[in-house]
N, C-alpha and C. Protein backbone atom coordinates (compact mmCIF):
# COMPACT_ATOMS: atom_id res chain seq x y z
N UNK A 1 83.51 -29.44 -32.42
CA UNK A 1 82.40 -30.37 -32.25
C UNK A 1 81.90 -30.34 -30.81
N UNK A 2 82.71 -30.36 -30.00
CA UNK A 2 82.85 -30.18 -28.34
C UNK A 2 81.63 -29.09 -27.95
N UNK A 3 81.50 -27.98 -28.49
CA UNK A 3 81.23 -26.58 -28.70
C UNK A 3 79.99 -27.31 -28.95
N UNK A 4 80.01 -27.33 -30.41
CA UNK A 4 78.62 -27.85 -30.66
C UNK A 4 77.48 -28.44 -29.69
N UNK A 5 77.91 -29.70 -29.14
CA UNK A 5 77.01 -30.69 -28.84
C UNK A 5 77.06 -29.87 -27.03
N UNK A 6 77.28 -28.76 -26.58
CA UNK A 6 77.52 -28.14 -25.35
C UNK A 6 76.36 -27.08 -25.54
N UNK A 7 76.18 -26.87 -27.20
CA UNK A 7 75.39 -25.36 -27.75
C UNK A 7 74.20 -26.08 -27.40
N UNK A 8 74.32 -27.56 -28.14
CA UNK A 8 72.79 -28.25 -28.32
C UNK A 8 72.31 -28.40 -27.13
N UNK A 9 73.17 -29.29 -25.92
CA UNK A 9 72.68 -29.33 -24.85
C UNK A 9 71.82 -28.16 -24.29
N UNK A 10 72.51 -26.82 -24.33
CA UNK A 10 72.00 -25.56 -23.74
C UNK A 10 70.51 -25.59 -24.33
N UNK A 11 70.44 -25.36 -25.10
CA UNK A 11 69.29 -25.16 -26.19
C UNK A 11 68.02 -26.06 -25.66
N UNK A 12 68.75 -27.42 -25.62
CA UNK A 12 67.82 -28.49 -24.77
C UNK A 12 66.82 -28.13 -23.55
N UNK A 13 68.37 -27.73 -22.44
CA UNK A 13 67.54 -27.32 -21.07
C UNK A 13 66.86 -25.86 -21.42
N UNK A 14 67.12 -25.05 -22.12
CA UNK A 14 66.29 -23.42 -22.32
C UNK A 14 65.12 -23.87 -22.64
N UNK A 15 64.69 -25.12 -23.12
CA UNK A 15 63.60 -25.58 -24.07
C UNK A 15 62.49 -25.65 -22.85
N UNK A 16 62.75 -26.59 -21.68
CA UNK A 16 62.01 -26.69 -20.54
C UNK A 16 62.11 -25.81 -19.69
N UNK A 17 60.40 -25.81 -19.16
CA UNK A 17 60.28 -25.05 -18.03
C UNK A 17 60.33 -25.89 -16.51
N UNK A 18 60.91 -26.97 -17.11
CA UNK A 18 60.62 -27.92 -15.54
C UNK A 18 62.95 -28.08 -14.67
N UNK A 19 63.34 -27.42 -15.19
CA UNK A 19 64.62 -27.70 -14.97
C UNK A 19 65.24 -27.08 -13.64
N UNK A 20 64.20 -26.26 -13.28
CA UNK A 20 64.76 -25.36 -11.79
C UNK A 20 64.18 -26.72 -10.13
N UNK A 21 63.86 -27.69 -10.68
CA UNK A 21 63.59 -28.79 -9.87
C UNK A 21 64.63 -29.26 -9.45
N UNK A 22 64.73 -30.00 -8.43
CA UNK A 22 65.97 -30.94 -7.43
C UNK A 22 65.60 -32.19 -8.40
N UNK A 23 66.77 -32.59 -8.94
CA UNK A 23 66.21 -34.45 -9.30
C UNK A 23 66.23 -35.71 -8.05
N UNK A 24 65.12 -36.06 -8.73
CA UNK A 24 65.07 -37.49 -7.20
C UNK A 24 66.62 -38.43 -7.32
N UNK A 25 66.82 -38.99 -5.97
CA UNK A 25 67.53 -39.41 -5.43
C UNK A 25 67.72 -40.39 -5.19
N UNK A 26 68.53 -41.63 -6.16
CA UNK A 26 68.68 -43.10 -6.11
C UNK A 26 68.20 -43.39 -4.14
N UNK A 27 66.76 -44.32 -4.39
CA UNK A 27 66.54 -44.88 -3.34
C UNK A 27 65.06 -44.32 -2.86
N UNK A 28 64.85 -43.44 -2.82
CA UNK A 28 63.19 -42.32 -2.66
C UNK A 28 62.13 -43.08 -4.19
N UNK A 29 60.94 -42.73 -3.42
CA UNK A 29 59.80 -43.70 -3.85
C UNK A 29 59.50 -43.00 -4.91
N UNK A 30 58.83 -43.57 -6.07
CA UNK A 30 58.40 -43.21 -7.27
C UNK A 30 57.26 -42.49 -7.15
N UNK A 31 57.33 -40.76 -7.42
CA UNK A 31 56.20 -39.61 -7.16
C UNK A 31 54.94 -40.06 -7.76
N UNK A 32 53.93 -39.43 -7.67
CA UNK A 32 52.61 -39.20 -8.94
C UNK A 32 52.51 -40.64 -9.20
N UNK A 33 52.37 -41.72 -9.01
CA UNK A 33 51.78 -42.73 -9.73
C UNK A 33 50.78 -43.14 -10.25
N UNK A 34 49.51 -42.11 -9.51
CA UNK A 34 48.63 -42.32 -10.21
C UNK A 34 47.93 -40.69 -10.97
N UNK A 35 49.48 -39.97 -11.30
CA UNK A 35 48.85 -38.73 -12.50
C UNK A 35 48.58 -39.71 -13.56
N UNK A 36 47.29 -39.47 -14.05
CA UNK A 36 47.16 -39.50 -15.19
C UNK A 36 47.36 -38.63 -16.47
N UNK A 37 48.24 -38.97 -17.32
CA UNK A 37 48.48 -38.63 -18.61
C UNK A 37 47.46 -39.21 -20.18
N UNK A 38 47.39 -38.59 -21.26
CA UNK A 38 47.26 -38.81 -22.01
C UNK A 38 48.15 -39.75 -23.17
N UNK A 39 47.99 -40.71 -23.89
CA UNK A 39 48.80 -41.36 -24.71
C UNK A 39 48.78 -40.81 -25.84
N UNK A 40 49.76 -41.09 -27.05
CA UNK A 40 49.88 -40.99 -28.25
C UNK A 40 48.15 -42.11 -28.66
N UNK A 41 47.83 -42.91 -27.97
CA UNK A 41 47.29 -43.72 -28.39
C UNK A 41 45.34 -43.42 -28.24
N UNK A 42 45.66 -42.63 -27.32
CA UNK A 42 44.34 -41.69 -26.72
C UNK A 42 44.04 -42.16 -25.47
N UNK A 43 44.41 -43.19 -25.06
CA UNK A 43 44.59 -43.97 -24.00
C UNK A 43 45.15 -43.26 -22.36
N UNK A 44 44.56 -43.28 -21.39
CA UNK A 44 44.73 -42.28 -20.27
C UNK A 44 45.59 -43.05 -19.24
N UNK A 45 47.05 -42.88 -19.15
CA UNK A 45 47.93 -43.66 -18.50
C UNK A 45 48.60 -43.37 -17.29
N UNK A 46 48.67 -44.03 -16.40
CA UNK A 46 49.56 -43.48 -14.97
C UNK A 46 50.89 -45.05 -15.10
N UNK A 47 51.90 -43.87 -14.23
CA UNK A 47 53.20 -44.79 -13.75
C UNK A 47 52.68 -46.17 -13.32
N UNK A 48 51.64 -46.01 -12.68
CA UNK A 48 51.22 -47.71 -11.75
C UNK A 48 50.71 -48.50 -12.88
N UNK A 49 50.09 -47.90 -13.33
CA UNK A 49 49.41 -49.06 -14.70
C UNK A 49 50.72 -49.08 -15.84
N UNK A 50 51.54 -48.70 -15.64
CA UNK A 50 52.38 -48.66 -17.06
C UNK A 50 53.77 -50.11 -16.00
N UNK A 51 53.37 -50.40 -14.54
CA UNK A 51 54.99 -50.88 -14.07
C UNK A 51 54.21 -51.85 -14.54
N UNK A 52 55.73 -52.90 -14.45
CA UNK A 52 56.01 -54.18 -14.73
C UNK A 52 56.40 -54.84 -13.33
N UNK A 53 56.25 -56.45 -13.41
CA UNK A 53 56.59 -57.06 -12.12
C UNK A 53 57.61 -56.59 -11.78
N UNK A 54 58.94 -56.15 -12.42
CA UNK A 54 59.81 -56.03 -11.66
C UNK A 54 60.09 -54.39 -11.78
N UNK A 55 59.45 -53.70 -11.79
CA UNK A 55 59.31 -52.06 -11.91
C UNK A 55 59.19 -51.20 -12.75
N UNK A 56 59.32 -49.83 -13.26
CA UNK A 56 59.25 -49.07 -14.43
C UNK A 56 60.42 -48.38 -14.50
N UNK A 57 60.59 -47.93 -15.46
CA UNK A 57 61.44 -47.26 -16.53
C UNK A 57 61.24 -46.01 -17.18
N UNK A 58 61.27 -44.69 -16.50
CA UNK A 58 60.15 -43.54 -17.17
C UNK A 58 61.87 -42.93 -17.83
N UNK A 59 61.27 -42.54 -19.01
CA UNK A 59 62.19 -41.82 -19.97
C UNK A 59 61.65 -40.37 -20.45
N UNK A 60 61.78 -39.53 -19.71
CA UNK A 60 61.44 -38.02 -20.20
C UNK A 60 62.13 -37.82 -21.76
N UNK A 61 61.25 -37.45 -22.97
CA UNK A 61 61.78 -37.02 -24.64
C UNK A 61 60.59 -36.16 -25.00
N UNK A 62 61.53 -35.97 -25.95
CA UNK A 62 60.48 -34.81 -26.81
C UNK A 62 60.57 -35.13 -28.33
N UNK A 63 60.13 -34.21 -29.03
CA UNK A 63 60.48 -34.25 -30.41
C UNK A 63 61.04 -33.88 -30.99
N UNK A 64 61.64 -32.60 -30.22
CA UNK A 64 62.50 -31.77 -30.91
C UNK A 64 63.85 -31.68 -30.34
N UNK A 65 64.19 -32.42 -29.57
CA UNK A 65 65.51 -32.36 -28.53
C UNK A 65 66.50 -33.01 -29.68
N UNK A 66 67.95 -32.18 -29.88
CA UNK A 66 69.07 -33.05 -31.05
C UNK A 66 69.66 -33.99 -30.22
N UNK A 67 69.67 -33.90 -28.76
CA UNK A 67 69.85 -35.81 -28.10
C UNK A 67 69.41 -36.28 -27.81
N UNK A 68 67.96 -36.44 -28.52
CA UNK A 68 66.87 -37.44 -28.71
C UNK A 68 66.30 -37.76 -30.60
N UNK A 69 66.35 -36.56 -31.19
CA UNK A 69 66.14 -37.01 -32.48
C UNK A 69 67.59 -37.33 -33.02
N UNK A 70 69.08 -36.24 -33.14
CA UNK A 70 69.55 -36.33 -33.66
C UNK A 70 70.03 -34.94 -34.43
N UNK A 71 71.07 -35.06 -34.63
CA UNK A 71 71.74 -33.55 -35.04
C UNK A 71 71.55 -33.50 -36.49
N UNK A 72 71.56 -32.31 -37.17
CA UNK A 72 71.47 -32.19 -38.59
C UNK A 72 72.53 -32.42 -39.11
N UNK A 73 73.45 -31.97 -38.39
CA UNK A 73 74.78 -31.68 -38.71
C UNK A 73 75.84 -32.82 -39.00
N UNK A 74 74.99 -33.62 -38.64
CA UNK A 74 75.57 -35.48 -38.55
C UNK A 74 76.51 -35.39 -37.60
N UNK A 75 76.37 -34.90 -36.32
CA UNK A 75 76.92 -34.96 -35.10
C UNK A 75 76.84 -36.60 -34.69
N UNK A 76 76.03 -36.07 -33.68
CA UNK A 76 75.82 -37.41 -32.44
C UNK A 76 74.00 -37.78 -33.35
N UNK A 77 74.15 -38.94 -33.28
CA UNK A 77 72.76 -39.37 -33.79
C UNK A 77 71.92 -39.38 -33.06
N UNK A 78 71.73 -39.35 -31.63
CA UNK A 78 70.33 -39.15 -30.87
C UNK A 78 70.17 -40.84 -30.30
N UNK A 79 69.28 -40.47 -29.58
CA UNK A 79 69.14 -41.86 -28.45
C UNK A 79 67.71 -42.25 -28.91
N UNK A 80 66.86 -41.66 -29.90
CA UNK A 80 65.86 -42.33 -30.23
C UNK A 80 65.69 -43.32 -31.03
N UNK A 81 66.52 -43.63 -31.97
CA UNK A 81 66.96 -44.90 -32.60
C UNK A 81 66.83 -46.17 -31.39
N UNK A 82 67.61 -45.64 -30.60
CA UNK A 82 67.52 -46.87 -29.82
C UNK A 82 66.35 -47.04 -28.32
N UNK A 83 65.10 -46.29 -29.02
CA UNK A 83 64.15 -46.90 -27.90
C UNK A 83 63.44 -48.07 -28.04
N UNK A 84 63.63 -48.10 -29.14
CA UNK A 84 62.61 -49.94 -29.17
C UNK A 84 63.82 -51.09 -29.08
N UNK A 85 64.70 -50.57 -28.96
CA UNK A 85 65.67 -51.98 -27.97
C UNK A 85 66.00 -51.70 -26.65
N UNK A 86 65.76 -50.56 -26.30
CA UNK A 86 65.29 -50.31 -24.99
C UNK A 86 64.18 -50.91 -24.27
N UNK A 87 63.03 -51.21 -25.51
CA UNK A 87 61.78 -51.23 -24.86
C UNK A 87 61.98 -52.50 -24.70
N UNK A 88 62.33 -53.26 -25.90
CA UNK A 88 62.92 -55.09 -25.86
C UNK A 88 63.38 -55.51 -24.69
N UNK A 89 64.53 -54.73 -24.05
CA UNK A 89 65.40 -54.86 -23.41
C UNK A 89 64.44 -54.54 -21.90
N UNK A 90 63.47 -53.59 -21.72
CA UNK A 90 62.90 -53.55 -20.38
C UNK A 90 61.98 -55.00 -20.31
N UNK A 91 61.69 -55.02 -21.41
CA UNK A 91 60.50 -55.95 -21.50
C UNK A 91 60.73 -57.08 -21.23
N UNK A 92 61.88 -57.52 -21.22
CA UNK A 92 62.60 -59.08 -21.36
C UNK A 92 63.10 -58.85 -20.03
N UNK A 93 63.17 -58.22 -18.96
CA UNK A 93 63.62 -57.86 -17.58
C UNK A 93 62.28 -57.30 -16.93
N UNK A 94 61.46 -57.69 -17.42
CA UNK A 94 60.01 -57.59 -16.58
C UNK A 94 59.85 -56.10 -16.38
N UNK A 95 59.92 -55.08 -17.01
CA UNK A 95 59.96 -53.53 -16.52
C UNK A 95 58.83 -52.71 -17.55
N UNK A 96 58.06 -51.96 -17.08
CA UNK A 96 56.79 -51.14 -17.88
C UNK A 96 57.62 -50.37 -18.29
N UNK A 97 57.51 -49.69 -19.32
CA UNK A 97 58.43 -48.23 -19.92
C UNK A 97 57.50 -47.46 -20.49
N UNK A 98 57.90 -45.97 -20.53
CA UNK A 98 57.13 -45.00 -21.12
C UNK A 98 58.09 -43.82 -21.04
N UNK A 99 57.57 -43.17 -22.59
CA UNK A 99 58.01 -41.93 -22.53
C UNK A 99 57.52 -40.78 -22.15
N UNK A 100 57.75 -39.69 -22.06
CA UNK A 100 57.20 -38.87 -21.15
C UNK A 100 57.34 -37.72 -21.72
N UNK A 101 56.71 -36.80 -22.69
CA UNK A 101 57.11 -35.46 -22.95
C UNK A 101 56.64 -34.25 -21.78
N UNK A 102 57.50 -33.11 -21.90
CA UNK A 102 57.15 -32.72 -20.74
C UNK A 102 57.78 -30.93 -21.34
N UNK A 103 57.44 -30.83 -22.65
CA UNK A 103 57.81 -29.47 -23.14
C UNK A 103 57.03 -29.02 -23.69
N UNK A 104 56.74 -28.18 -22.34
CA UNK A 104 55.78 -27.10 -22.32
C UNK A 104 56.16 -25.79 -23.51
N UNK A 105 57.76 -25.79 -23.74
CA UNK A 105 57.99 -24.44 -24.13
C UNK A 105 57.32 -24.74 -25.59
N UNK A 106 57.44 -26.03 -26.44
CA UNK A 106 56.72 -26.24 -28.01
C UNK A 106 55.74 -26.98 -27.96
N UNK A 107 54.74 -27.17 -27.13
CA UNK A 107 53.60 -27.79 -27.21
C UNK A 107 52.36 -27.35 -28.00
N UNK A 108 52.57 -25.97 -28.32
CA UNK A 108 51.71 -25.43 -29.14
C UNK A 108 52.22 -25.70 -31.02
N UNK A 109 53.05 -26.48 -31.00
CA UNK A 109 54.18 -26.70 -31.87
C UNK A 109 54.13 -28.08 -31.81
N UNK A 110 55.82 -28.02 -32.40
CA UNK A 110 56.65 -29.39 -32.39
C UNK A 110 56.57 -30.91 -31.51
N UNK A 111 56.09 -30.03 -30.34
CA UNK A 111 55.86 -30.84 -29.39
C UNK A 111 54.34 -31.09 -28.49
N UNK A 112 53.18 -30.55 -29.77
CA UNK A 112 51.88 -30.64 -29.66
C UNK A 112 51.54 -32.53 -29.71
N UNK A 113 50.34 -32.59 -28.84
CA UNK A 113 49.92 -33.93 -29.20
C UNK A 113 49.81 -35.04 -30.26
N UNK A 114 49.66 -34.10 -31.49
CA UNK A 114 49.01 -34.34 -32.66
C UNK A 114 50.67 -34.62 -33.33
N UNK A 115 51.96 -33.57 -33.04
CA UNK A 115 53.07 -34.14 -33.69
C UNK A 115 53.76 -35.06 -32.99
N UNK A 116 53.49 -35.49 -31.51
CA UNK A 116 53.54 -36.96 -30.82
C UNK A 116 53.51 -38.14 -31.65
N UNK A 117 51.53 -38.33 -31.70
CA UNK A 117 51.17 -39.19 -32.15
C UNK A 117 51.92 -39.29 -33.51
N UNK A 118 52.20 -38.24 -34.58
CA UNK A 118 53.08 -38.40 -35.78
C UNK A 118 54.21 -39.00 -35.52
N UNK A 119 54.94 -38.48 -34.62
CA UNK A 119 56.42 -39.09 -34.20
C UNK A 119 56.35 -40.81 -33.66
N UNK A 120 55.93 -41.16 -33.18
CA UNK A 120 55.35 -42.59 -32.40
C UNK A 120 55.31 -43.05 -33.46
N UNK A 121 54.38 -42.99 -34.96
CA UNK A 121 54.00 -43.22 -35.56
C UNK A 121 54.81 -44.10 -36.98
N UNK A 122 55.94 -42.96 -37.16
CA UNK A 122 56.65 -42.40 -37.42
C UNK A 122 58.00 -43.33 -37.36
N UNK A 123 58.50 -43.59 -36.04
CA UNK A 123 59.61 -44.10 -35.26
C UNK A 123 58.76 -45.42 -34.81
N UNK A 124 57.78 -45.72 -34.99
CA UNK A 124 57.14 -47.02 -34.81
C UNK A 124 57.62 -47.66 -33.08
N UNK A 125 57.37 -46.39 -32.51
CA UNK A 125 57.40 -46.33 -31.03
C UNK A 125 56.75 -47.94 -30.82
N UNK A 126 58.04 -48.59 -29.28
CA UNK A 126 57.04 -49.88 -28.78
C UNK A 126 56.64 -49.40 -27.63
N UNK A 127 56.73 -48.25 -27.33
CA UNK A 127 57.25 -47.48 -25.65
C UNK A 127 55.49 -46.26 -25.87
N UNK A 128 55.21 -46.69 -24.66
CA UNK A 128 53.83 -45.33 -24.70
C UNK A 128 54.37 -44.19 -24.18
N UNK A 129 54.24 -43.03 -25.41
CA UNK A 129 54.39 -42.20 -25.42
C UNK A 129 53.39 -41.24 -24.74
N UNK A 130 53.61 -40.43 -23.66
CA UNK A 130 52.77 -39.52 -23.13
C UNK A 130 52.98 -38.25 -22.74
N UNK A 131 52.09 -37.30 -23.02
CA UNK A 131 51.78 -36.02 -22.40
C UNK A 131 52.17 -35.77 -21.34
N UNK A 132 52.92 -34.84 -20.95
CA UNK A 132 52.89 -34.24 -19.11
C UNK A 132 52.41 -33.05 -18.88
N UNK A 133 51.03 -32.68 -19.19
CA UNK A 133 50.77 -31.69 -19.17
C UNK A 133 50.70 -30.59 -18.05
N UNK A 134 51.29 -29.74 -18.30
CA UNK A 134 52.42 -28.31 -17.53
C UNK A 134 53.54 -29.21 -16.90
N UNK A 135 53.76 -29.95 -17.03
CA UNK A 135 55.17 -30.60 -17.02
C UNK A 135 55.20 -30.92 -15.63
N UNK A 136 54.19 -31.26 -15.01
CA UNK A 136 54.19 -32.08 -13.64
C UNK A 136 54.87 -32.72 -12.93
N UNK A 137 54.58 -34.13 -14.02
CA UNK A 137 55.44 -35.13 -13.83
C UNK A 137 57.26 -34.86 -13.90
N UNK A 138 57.77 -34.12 -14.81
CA UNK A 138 58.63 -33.62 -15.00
C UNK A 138 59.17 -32.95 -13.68
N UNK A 139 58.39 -32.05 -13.12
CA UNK A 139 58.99 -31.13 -11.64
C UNK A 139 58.80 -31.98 -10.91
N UNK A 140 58.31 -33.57 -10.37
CA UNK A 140 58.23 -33.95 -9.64
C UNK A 140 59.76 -34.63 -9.36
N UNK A 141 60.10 -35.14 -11.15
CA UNK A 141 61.14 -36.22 -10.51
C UNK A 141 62.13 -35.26 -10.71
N UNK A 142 62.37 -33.93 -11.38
CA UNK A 142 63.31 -33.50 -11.38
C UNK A 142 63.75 -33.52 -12.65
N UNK A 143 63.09 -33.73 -13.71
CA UNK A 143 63.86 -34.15 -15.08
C UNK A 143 64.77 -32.94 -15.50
N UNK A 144 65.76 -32.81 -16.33
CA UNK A 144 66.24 -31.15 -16.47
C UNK A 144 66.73 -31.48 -17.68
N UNK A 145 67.17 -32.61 -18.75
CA UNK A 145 67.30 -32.85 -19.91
C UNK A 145 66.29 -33.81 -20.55
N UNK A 146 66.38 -33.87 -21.87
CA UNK A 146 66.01 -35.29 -22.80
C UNK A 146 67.01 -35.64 -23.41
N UNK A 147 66.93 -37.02 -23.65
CA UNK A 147 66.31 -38.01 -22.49
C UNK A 147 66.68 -38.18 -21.42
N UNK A 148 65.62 -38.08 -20.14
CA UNK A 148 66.33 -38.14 -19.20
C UNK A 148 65.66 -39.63 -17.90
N UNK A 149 66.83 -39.83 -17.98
CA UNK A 149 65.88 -42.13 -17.27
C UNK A 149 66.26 -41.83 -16.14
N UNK A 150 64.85 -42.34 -15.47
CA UNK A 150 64.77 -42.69 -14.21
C UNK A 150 64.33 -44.58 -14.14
N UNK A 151 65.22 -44.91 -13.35
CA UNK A 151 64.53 -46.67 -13.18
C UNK A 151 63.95 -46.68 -12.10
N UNK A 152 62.81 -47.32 -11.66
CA UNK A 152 62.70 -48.13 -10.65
C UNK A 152 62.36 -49.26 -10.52
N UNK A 153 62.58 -49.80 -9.25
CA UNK A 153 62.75 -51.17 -8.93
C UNK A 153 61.29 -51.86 -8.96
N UNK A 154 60.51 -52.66 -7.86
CA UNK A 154 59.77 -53.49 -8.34
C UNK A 154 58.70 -52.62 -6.79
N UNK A 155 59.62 -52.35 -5.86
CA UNK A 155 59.04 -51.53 -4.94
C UNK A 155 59.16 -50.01 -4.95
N UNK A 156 58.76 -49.89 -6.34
CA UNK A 156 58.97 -48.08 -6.55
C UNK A 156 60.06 -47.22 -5.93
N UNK A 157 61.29 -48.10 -5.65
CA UNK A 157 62.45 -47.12 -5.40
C UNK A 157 63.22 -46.82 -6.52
N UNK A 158 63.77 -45.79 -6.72
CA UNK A 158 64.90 -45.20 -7.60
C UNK A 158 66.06 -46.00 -7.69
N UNK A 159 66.53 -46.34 -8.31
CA UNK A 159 67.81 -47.49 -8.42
C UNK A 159 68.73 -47.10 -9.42
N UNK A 160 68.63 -46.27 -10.41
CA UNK A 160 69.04 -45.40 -11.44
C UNK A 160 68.54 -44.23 -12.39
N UNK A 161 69.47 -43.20 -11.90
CA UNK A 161 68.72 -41.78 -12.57
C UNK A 161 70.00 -41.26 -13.46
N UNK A 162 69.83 -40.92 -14.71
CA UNK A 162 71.05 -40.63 -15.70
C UNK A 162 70.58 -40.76 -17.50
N UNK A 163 71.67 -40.68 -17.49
CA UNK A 163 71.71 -40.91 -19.14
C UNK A 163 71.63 -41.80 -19.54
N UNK A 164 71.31 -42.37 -21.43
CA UNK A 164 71.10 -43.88 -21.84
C UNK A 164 72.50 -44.08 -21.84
N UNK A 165 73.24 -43.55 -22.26
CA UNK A 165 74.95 -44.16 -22.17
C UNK A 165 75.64 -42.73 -22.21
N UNK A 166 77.22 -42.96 -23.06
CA UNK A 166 78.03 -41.78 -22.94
C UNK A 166 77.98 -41.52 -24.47
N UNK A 167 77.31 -42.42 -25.41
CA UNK A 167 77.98 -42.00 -26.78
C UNK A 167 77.82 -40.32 -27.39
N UNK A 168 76.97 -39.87 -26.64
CA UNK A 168 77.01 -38.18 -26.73
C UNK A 168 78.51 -37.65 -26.72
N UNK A 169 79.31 -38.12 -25.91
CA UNK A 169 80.32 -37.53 -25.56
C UNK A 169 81.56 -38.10 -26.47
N UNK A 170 81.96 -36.48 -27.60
CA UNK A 170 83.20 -37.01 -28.23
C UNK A 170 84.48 -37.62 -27.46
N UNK A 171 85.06 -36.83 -26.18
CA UNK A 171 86.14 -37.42 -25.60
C UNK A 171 85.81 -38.57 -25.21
N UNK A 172 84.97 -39.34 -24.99
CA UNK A 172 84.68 -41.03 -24.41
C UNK A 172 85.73 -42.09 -24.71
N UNK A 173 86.81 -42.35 -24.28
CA UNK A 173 87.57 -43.37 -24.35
C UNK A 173 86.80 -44.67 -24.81
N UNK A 174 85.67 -44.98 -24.33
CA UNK A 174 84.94 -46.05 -24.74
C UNK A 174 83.58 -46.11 -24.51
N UNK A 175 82.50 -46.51 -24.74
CA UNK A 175 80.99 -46.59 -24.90
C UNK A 175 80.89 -47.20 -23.72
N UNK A 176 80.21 -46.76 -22.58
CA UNK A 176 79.55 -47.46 -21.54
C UNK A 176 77.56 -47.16 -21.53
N UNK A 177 77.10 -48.27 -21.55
CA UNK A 177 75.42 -48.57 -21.69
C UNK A 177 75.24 -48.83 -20.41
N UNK A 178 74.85 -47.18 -19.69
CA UNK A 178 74.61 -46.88 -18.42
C UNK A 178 73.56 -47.51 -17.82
N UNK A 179 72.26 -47.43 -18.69
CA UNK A 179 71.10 -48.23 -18.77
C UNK A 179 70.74 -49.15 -19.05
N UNK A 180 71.81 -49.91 -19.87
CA UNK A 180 71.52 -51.35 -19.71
C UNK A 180 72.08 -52.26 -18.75
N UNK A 181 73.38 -51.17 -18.10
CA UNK A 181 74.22 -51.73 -17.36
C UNK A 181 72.96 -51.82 -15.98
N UNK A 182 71.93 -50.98 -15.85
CA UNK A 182 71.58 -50.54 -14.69
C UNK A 182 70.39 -51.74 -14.78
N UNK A 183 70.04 -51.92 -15.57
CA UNK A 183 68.75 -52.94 -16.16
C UNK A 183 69.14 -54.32 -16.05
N UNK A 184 70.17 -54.60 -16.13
CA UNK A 184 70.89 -56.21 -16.30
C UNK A 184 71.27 -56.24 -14.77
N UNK A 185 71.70 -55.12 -13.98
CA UNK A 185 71.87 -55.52 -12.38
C UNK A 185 70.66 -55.34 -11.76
N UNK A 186 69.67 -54.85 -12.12
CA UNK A 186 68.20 -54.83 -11.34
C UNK A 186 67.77 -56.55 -11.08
């Protein structure tokens, strides 16, 4: 199983072309705030219009990532189940959230606009889903998996960059909620 979810990972990062980037660095200011992206919604969105009083929450996903949808194999179920208690959960802590696709390699595909808006649709997304088109936003902060969270604070600093938790990981002695842990101390 170990094997497995190590194959999927690989598969993940081969998927992007944005992974040869440095990731930003708990404490450095939130890049691009005012790129504008496209929404699932048609709606033309930047980081600044998406924060909340007390900061944003950008979550790099795709559609086709198995630790974001979910394995066939009935592995690890994927972290997309749990974005709309994510979104609950930013929302009730004053924080803008958005997702962020940023795969260039199936955009002509799986990960075209049009199977976005299906997926959102779909998964009854509460989180605006957006375009990064040539994966910009992506090389800016450094993203190199999905999902991959960046928080910031209320003054656009980095305060947490990582994973939604550990449940990916079969050896885990126990479930730690990295991101909520990081969201409840903001």
């Amino acid at each position: 199983m170990r094997k497995l979810v190590l194959l999927v990972l690989a598969t993940c990062l081969m998927t992007f072309s944005f992974s040869q980037h440095e990731t930003l660095k708990p404490g450095v200011k939130m890049p691009m705030v005012d790129y504008k992206m496209e929404a699932t919604t048609g709606d033309s969105l930047t980081l600044k219009g998406i924060k909340g009083m007390n900061g944003t929450l950008v979550i790099f996903s795709c559609n086709t990532c198995p630790f974001v949808v979910g394995m066939k194999d009935g592995g690890f179920a994927g972290w997309e189940k749990d974005y709309n208690a994510i979104a609950d959960l930013a929302s009730a802590n004053g924080l803008g959230v958005v997702l962020v696709n940023s795969n260039e390699a199936k955009r002509p595909g799986e990960d075209s606009m049009e199977e976005m808006q299906k997926r959102a649709e779909l998964m009854q997304y509460k989180i605006a889903y957006v375009l990064d088109k040539d994966s910009k936003l992506a090389d800016a902060f450094g993203a190199k998996t999905t999902p991959h969270v960046f928080l910031f604070n209320e003054n656009d600093e980095l305060i947490y960059v990582g994973s939604i938790d550990n449940t990916w990981d079969p050896k885990r002695k126990e479930d730690i909620p990295y991101l909520q842990n990081a969201i409840n101390n903001l």
